[in-house]
N, C-alpha and C. Protein backbone atom coordinates (compact mmCIF):
# COMPACT_ATOMS: atom_id res chain seq x y z
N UNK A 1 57.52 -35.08 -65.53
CA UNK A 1 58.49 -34.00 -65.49
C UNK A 1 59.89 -34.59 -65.36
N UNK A 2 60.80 -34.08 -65.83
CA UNK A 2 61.88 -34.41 -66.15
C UNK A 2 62.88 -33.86 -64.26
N UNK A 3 64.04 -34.25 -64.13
CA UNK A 3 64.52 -33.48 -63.47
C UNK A 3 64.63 -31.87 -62.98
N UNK A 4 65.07 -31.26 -63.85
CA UNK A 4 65.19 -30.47 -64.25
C UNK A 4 63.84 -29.27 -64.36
N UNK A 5 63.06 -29.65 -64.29
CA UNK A 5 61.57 -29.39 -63.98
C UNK A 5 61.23 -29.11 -62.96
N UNK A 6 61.16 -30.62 -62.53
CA UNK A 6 60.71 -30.75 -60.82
C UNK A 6 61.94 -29.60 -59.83
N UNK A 7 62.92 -29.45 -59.96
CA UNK A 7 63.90 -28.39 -59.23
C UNK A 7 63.48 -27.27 -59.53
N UNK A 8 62.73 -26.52 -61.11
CA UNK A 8 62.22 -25.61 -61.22
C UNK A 8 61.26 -25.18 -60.27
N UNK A 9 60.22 -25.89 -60.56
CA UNK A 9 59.11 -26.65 -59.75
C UNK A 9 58.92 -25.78 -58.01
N UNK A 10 60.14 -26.90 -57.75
CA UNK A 10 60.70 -26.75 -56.16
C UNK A 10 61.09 -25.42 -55.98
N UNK A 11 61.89 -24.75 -57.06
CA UNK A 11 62.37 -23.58 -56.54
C UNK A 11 61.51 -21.91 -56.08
N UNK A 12 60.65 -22.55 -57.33
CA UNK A 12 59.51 -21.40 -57.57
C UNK A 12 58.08 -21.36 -56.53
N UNK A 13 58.42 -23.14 -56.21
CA UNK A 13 56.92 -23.09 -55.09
C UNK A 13 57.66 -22.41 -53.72
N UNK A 14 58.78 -22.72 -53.18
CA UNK A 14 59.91 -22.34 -52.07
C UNK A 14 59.61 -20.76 -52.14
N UNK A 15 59.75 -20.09 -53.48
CA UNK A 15 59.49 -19.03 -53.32
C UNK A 15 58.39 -18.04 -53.01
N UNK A 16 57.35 -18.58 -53.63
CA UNK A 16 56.16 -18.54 -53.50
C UNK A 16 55.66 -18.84 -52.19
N UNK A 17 55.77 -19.82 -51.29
CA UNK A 17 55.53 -19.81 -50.14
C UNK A 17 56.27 -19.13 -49.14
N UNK A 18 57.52 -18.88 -49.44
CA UNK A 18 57.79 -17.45 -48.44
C UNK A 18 57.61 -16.09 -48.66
N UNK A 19 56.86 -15.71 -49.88
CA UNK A 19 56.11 -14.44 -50.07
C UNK A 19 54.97 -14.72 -49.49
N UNK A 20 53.97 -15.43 -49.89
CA UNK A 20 52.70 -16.03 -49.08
C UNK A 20 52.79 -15.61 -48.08
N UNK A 21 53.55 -16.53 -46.48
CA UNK A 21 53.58 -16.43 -45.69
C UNK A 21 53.75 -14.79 -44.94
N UNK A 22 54.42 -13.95 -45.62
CA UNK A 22 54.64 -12.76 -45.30
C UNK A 22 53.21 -11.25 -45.95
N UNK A 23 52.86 -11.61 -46.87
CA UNK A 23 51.77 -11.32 -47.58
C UNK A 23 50.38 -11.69 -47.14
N UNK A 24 49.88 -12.72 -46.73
CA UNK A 24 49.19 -13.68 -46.14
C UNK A 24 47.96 -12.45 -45.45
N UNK A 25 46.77 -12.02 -45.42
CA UNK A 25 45.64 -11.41 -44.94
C UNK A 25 45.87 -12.19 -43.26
N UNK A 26 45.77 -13.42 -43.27
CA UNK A 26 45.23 -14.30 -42.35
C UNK A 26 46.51 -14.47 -41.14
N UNK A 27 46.39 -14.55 -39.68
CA UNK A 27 47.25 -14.15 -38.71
C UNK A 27 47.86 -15.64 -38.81
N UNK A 28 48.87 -15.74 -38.39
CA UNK A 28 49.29 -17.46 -38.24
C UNK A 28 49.48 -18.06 -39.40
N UNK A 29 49.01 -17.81 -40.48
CA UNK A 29 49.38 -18.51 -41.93
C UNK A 29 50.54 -19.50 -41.99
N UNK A 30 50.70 -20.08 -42.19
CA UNK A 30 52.39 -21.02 -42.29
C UNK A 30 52.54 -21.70 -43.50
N UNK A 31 51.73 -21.67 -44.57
CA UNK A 31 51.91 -22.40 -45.78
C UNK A 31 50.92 -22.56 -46.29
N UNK A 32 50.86 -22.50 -47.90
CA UNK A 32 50.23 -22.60 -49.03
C UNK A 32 50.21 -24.22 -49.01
N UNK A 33 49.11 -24.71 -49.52
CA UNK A 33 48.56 -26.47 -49.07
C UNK A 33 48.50 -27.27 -50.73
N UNK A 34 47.89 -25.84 -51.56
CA UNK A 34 46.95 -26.18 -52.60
C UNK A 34 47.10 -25.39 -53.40
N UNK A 35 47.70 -25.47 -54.72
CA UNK A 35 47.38 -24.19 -55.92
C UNK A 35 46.52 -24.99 -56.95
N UNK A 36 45.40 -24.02 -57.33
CA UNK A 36 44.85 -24.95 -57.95
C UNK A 36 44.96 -23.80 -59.72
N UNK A 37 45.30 -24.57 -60.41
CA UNK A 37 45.17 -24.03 -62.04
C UNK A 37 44.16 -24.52 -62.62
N UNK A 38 43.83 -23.85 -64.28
CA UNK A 38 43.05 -24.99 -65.01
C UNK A 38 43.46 -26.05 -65.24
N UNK A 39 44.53 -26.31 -65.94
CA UNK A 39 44.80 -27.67 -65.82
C UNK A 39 45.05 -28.69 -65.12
N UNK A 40 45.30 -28.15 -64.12
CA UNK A 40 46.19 -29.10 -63.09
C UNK A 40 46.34 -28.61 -61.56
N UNK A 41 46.33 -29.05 -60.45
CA UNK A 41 46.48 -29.02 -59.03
C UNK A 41 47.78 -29.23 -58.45
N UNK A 42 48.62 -28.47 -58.12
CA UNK A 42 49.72 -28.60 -56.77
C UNK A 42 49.45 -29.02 -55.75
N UNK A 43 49.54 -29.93 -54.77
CA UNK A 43 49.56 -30.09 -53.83
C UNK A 43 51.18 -30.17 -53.12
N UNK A 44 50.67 -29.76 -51.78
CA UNK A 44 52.45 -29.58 -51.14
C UNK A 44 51.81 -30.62 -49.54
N UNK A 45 52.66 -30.76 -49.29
CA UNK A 45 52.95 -31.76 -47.98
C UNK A 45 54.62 -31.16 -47.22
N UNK A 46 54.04 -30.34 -46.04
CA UNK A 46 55.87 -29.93 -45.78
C UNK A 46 55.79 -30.55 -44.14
N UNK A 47 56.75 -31.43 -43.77
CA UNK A 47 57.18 -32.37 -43.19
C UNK A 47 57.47 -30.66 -41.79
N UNK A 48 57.34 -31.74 -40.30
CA UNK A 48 57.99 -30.59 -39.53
C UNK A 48 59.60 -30.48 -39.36
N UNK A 49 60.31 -31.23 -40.58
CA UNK A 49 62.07 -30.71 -40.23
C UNK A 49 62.12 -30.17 -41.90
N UNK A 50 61.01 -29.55 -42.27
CA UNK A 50 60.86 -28.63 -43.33
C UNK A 50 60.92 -29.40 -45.00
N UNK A 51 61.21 -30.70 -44.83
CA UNK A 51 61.15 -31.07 -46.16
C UNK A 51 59.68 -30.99 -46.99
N UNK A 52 59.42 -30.65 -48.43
CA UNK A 52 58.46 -30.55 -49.02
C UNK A 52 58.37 -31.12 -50.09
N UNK A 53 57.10 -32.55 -50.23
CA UNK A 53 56.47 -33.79 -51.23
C UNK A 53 55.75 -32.38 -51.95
N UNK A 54 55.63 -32.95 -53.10
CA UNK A 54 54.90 -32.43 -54.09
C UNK A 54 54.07 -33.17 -54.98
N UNK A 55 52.59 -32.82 -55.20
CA UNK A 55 52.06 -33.26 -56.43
C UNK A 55 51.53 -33.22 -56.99
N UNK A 56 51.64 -33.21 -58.40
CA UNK A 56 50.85 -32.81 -59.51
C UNK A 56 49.96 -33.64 -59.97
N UNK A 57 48.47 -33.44 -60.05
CA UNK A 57 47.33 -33.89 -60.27
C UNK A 57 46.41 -33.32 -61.08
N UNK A 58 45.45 -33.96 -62.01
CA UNK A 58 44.06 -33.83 -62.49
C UNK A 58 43.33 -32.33 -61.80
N UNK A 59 42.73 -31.22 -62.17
CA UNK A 59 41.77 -30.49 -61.32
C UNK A 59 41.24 -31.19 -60.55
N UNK A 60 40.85 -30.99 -59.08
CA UNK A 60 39.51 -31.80 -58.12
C UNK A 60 40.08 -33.03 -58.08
N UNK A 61 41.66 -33.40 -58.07
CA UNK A 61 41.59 -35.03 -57.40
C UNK A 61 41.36 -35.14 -55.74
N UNK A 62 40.86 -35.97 -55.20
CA UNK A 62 40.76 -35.71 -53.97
C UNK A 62 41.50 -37.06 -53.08
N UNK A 63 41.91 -36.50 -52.18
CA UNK A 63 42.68 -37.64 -51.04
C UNK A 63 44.45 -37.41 -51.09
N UNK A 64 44.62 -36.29 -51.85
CA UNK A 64 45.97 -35.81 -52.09
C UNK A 64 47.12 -35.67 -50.63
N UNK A 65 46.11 -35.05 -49.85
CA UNK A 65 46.46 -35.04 -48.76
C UNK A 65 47.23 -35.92 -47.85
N UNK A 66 46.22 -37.30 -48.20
CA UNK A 66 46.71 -38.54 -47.78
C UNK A 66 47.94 -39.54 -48.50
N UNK A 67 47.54 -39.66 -49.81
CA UNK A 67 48.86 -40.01 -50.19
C UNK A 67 49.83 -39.31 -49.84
N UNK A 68 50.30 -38.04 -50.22
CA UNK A 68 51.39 -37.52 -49.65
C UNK A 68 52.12 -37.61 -47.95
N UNK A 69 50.75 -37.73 -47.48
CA UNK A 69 51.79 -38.70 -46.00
C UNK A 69 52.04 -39.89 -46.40
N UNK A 70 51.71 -40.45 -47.18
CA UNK A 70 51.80 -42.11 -47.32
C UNK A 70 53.30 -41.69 -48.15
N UNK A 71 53.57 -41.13 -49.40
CA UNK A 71 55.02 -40.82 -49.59
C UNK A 71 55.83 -40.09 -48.76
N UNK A 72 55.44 -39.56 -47.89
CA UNK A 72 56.58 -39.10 -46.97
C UNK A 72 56.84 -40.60 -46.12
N UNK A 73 55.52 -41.04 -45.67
CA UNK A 73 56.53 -42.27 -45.00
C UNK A 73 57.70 -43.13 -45.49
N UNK A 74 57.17 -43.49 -46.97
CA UNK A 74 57.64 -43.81 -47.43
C UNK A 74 59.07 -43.37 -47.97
N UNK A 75 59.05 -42.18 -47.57
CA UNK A 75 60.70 -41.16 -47.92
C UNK A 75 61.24 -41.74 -46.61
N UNK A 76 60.89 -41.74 -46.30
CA UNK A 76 61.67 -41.76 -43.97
C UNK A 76 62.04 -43.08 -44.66
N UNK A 77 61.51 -43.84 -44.47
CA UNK A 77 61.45 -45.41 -44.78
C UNK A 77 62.64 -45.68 -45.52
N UNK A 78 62.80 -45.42 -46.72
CA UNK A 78 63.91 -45.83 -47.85
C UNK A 78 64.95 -44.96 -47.82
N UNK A 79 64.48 -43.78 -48.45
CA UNK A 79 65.70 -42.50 -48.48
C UNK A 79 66.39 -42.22 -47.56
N UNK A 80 65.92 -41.94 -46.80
CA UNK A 80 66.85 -41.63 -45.38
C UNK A 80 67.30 -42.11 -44.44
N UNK A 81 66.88 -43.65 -44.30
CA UNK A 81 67.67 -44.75 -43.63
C UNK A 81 68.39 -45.11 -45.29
N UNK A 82 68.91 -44.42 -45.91
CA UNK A 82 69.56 -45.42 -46.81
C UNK A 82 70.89 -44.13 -46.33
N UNK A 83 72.10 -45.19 -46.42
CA UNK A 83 73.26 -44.11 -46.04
C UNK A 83 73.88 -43.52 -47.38
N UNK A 84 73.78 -43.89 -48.48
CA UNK A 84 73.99 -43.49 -49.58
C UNK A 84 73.24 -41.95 -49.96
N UNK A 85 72.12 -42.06 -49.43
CA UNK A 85 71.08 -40.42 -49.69
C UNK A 85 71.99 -39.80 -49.21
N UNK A 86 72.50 -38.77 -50.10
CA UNK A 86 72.63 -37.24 -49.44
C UNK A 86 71.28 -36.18 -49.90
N UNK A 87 71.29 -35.20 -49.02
CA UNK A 87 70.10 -34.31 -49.08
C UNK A 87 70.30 -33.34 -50.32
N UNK A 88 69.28 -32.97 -50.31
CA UNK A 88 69.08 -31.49 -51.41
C UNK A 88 69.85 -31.89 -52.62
N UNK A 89 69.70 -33.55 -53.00
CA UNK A 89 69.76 -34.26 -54.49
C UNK A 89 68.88 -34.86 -54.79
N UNK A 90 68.40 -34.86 -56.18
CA UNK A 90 67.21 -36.09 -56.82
C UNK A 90 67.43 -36.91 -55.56
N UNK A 91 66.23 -37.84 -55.50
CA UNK A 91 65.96 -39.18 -55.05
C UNK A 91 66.37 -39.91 -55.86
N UNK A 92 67.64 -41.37 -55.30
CA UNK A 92 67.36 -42.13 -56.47
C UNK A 92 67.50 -43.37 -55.37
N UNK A 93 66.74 -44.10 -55.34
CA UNK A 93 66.75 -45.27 -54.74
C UNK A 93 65.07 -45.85 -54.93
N UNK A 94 66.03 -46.98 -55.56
CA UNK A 94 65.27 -48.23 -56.14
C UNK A 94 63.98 -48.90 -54.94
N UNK A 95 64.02 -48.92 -54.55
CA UNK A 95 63.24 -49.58 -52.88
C UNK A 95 61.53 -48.68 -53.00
N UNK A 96 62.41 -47.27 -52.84
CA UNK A 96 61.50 -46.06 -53.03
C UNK A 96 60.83 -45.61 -54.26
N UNK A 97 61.31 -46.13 -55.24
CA UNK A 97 60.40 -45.81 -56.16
C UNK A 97 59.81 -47.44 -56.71
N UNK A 98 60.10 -48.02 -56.22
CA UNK A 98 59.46 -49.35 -56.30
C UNK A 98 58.16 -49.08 -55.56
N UNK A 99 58.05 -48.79 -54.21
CA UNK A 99 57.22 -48.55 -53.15
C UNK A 99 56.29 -47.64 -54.20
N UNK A 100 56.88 -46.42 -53.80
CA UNK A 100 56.00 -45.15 -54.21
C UNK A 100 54.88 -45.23 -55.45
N UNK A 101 55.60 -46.51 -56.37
CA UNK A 101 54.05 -46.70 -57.44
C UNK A 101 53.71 -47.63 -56.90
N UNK A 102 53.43 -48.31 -56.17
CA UNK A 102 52.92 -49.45 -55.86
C UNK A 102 51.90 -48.50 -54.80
N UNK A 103 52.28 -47.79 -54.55
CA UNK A 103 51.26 -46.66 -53.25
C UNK A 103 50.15 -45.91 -54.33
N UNK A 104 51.06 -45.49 -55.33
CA UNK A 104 49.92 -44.51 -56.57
C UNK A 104 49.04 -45.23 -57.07
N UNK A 105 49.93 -46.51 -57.38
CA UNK A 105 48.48 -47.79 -58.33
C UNK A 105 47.68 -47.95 -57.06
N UNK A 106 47.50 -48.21 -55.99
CA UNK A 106 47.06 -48.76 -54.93
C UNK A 106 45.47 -47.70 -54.77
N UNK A 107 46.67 -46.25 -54.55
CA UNK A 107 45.51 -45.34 -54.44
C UNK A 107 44.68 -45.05 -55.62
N UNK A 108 45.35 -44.95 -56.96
CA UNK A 108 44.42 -44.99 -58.00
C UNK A 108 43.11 -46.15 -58.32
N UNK A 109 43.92 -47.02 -57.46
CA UNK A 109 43.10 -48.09 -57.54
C UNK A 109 41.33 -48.10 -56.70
N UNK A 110 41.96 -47.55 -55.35
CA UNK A 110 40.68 -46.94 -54.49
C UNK A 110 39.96 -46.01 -54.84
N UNK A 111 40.61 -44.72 -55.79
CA UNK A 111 39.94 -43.96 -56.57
C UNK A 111 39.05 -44.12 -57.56
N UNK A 112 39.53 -45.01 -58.51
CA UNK A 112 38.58 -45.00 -59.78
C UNK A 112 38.17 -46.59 -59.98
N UNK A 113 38.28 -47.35 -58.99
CA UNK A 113 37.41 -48.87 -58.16
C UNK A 113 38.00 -49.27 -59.28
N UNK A 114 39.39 -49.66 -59.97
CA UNK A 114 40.04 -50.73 -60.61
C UNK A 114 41.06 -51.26 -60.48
């Protein structure tokens, strides 16, 4: 996904989870985890000072859960000890997206044993 996407993306899941939450059957609800489509799986990861990882996956990938803490650490880690990040812009720092595939090959790697 392009920029421009992913902000779509962001804007529409943001929205979607504060209708959820208010809509919600279930007492206590606080967030949508998982949308699952035919093609493809959302997963969300929302941090407790409200920031929200996102990711798009295969139907039925499993361990989503876990990487996405493994990229949030990895956000704390680079992005936000970097003094250059300002918030509520693309990510762009080199460190972090160096990391962050080296975390995806890693886990793809434990996934499909290559």
């Amino acid at each position: 996904m392009d920029t421009n996407d992913s902000l779509r993306v962001a804007s529409l899941w943001h929205s979607m989870h504060a209708i959820s939450q208010q809509l919600s059957p279930t007492t206590g609800c606080s967030e949508i985890e998982l949308l699952e489509a035919d093609t493809f799986d959302l997963h969300i990861f929302q941090s407790l000072t409200g920031t929200k990882l996102f990711v798009v996956c295969e139907p039925g990938t499993q361990h989503m859960e876990a990487l996405l803490k493994v990229i949030y650490e990895l956000y704390t880690d680079y992005v936000l000890n970097n003094p250059f990040y300002e918030t509520k812009i693309p990510i762009r720092c080199e460190l972090f997206d160096i990391n962050l595939t080296q975390a995806i090959q890693k886990d793809r790697v434990a996934l499909l044993g290559r």
